[in-house]
Protein backbone atom coordinates (compact mmCIF):
# COMPACT_ATOMS: atom_id res chain seq x y z
CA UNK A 1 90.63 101.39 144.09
CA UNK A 2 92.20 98.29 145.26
CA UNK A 3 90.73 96.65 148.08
CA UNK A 4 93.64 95.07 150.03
CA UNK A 5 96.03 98.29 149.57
CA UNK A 6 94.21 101.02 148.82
CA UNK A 7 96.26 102.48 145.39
CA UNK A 8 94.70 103.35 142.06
CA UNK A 9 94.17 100.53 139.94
CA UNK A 10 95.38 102.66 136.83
CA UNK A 11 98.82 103.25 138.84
CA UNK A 12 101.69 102.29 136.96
CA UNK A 13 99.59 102.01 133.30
CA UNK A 14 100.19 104.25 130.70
CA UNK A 15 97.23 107.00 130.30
CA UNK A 16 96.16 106.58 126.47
CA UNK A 17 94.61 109.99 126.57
CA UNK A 18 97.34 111.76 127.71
CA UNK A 19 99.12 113.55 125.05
CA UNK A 20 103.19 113.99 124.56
CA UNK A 21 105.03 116.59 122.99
CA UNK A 22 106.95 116.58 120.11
CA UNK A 23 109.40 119.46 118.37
CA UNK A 24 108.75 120.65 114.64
CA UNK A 25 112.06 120.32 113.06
CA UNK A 26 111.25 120.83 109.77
CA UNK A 27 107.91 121.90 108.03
CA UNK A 28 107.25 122.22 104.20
CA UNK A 29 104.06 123.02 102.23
CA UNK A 30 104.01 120.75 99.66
CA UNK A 31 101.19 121.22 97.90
CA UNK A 32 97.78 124.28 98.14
CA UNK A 33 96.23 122.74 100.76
CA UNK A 34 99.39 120.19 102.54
CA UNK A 35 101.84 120.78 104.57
CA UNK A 36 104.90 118.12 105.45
CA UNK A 37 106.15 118.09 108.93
CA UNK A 38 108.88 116.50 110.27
CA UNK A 39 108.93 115.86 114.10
CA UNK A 40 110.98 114.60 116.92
CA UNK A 41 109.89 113.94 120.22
CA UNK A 42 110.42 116.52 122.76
CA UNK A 43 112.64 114.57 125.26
CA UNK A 44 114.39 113.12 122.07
CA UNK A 45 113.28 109.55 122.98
CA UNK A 46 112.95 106.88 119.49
CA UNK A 47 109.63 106.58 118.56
CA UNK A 48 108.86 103.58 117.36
CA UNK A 49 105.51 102.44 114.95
CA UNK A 50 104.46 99.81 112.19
CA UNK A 51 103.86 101.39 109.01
CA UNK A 52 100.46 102.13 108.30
CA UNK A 53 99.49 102.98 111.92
CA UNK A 54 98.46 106.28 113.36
CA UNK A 55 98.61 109.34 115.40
CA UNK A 56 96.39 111.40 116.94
CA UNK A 57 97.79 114.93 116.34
CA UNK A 58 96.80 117.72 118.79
CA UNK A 59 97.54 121.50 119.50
CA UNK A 60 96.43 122.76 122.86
CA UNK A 61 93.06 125.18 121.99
CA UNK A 62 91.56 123.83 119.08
CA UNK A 63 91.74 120.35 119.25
CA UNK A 64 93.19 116.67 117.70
CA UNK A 65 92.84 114.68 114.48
CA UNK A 66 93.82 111.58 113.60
CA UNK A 67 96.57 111.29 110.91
CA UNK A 68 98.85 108.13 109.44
CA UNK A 69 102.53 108.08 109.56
CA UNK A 70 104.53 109.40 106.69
CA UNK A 71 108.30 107.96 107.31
CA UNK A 72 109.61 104.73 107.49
CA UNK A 73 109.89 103.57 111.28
CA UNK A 74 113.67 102.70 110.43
CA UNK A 75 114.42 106.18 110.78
CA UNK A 76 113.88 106.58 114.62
CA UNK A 77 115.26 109.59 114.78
CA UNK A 78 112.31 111.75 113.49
CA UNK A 79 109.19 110.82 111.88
CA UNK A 80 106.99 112.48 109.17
CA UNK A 81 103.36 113.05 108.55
CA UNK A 82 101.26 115.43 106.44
CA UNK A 83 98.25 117.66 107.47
CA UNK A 84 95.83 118.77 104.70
CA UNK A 85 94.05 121.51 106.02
CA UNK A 86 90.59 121.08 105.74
CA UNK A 87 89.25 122.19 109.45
CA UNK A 88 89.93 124.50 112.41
CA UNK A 89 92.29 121.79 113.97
CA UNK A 90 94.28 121.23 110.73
CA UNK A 91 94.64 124.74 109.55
CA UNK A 92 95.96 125.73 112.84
CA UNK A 93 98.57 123.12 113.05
CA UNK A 94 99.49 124.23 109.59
CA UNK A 95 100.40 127.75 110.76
CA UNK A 96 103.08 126.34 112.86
CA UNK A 97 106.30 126.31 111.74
CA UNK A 98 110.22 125.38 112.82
CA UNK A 99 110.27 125.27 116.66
CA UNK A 100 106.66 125.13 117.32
CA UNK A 101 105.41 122.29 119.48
CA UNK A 102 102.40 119.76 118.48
CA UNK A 103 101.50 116.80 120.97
CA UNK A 104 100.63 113.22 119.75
CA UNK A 105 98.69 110.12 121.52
CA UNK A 106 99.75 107.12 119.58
CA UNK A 107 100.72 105.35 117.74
CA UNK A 108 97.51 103.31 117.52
CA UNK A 109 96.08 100.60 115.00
CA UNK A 110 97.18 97.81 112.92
CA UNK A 111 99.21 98.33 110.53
CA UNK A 112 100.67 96.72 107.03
CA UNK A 113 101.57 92.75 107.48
CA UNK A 114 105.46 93.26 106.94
CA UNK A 115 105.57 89.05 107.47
CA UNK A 116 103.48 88.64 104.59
CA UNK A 117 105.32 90.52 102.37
CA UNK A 118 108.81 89.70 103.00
CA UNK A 119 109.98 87.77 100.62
CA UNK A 120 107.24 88.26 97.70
CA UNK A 121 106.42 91.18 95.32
CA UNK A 122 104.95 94.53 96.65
CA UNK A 123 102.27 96.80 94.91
CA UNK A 124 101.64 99.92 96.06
CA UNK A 125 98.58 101.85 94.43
CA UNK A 126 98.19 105.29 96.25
CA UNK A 127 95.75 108.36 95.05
CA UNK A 128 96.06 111.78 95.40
CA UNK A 129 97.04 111.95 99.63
CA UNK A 130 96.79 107.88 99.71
CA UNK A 131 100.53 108.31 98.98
CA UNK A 132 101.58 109.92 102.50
CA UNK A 133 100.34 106.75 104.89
CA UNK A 134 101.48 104.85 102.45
CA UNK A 135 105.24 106.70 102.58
CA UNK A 136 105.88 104.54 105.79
CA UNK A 137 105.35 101.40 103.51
CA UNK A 138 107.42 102.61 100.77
CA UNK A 139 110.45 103.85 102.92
CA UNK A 140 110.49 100.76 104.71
CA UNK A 141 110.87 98.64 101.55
CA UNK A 142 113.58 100.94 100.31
CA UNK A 143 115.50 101.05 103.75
CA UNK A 144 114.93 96.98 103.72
CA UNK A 145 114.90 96.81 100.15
CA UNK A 146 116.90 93.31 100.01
CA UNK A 147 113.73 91.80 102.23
CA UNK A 148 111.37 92.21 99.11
CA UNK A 149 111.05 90.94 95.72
CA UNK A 150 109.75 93.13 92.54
CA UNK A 151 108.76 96.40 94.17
CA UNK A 152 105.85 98.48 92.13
CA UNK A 153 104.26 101.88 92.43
CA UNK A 154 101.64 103.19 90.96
CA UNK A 155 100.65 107.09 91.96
CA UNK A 156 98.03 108.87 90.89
CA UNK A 157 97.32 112.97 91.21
CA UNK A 158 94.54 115.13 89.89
CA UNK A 159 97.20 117.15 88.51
CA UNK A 160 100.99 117.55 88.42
CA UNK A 161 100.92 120.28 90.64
CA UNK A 162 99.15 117.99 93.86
CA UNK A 163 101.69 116.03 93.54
CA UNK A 164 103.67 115.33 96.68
CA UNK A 165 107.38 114.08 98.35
CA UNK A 166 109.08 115.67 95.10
CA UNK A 167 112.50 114.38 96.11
CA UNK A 168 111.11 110.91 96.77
CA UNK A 169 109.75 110.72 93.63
CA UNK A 170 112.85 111.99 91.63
CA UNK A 171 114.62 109.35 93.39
CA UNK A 172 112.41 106.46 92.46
CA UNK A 173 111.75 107.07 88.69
CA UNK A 174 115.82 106.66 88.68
CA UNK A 175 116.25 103.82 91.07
CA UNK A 176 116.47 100.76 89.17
CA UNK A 177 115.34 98.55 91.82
CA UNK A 178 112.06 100.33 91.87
CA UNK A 179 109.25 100.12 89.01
CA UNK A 180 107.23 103.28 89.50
CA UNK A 181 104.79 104.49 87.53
CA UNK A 182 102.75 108.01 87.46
CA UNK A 183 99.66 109.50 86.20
CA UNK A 184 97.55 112.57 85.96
CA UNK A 185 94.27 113.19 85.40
CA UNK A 186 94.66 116.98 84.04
CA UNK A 187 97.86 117.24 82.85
CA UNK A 188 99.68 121.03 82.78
CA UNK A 189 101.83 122.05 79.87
CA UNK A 190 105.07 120.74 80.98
CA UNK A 191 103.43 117.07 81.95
CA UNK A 192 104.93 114.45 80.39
CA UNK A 193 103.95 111.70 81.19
CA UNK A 194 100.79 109.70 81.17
CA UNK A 195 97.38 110.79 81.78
CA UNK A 196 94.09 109.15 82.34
CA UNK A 197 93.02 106.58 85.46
CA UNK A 198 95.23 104.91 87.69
CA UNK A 199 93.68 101.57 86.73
CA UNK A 200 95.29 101.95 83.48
CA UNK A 201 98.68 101.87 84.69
CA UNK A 202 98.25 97.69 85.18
CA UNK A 203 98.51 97.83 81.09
CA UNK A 204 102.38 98.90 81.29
CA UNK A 205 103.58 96.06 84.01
CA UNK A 206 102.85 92.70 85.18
CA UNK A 207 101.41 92.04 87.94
CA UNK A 208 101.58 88.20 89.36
CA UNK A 209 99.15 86.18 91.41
CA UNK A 210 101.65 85.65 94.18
CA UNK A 211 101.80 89.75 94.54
CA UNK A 212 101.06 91.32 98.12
CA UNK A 213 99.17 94.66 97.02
CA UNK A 214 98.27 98.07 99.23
CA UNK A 215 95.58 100.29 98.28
CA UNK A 216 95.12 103.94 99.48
CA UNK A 217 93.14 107.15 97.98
CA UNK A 218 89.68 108.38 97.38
CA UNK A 219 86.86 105.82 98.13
CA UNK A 220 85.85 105.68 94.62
CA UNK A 221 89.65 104.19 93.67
CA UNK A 222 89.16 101.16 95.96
CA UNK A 223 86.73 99.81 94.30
CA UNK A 224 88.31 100.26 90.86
CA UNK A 225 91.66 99.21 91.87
CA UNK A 226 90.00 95.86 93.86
CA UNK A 227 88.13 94.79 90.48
CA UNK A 228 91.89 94.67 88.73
CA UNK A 229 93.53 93.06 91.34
CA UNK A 230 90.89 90.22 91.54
CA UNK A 231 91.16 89.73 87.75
CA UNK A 232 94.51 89.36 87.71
CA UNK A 233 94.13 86.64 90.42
CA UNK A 234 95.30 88.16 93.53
CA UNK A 235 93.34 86.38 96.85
CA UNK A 236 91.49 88.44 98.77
CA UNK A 237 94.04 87.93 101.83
CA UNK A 238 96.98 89.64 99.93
CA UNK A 239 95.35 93.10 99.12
CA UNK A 240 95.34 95.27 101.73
CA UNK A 241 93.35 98.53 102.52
CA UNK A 242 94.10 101.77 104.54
CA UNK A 243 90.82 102.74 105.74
CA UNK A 244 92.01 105.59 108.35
CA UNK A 245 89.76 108.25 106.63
CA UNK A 246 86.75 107.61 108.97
CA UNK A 247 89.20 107.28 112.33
CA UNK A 248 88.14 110.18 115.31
CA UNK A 249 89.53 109.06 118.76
CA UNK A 250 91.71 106.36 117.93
CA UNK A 251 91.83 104.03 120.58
CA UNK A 252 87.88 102.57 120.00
CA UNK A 253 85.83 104.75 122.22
CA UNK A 254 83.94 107.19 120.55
CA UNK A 255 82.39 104.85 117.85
CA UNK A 256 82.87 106.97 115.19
CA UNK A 257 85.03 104.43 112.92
CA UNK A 258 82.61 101.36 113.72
CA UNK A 259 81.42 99.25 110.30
CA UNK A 260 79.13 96.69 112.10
CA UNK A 261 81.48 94.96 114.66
CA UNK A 262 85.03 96.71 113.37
CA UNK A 263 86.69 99.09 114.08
CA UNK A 264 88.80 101.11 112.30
CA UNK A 265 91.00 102.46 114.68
CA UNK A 266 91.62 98.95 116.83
CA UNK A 267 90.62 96.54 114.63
CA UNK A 268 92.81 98.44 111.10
CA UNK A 269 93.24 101.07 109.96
CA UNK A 270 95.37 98.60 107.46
CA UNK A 271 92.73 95.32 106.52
CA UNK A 272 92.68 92.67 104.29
CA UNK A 273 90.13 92.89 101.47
CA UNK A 274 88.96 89.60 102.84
CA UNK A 275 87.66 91.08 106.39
CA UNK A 276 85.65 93.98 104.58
CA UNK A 277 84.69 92.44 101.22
CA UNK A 278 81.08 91.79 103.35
CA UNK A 279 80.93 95.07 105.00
CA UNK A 280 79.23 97.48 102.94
CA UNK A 281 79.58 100.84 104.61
CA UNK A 282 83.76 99.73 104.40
CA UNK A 283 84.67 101.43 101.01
């Protein structure tokens, strides 16, 4: 309380715990085990994020998980994200369809350092789900394509069939602006195109030192993917990591995200290889 007048010092500050509700207006499983939801806020308000930040995604009754941003935050209008379901929280919210409500706290974090990459080249190397916190990257640079130099993809799937965004993907193996590139690990019978590691897709472009790159997939990719980058010269303060996997409460309570004196959900998710190249537990 405040001693001269008596009010709540929390009066007039936004409560970070209380959740707001948002409409489903479109939802899409994309893959076996993810489903793609596109939402709007319930009072039809913008909402407005950096790529590469978070939610935290609830439904009254079973709980709230933490989950990256899957649209471009040029699009206020709606915003995406994808829920693999994996628990009780996400395979509930993946029943839900059309109509349904969710409610979100957020957006939270730190997210990818647009200022350093205007004006420079862009690599994107995304594994397997890496690909949908990564979306809000990639949409951005394609909405605000002219800010950017050469922009690269590289996407890699266990299989054709886990691969997700279908349309986006049609649209950039067209878009002549855009040099994306694809692979599989088991290929089906209709696959066509390459197969094997995603590390191997550095053999079929060049990458420059001067290149701001974004990594994002399985924990055994990073390291992979970090090994190339450094060969081909990149400093350690232009690669950049999305390390939202171990994220619980998101606003740096529970302790759950901490590596020594980070964390995750304050301090990143999005870092630069420099601030976790010491921090063992990181990758």
């Amino acid at each position: 309380m405040c001693d001269n007048c008596g009010c709540s010092e929390m009066e007039g500050r936004e409560n970070i715990f209380l959740p707001k509700e948002v409409k489903i207006l479109r939802a899409e499983q994309v893959t076996e085990h993810e489903k793609h939801f596109t939402l709007r806020m319930a009072d039809e308000s913008p909402f407005n994020f950096t790529p590469g930040q978070i939610l935290e995604v609830s439904m009254f009754g079973f709980g709230e998980i933490p989950i990256g941003l899957a649209s471009s935050p040029v699009r206020t209008a709606s915003f995406d994200i994808v829920i693999r379901g994996v628990g009780r929280v996400s395979n509930a919210i993946n029943q839900l369809g059309k109509g349904d409500s969710l409610f979100i706290r957020g957006p939270y974090g730190n997210g990818f350092d647009l200022e350093n990459m205007r004006g420079n080249n862009v690599l994107v190397v995304a594994g397997g789900i890496g690909l949908c916190p990564t979306r809000s990257l990639i949409q951005y640079i394609i909405d605000r394509r002219e800010e950017f130099k050469n922009f690269t993809l590289f996407y890699g799937t266990k299989d054709p069939k886990s691969q997700m965004f279908h349309d986006d993907l049609a649209y950039m193996r067209k878009a002549a602006d855009i040099q994306y590139f694809e692979t599989v690990d088991r290929p089906d019978d209709n696959w066509q195109g390459h197969v094997g590691l995603i590390t191997e897709l550095f053999k079929r472009t060049e990458v420059t030192a001067d290149t701001r790159a974004v990594i994002c997939g399985p924990p055994i990719m990073f390291k992979f993917v970090m090994r190339e980058l450094h060969t081909l010269g990149l400093a350690a303060d232009n690669i950049y990591v999305d390390l939202e996997r171990r994220m619980k409460c998101g606003v740096g309570k529970c302790g759950h995200c901490q590596i020594n004196d980070q964390y995750v959900c304050t301090d990143g998710p999005v870092f630069k290889s420099s601030e976790i190249d010491n921090l063992e537990e990181a990758l």
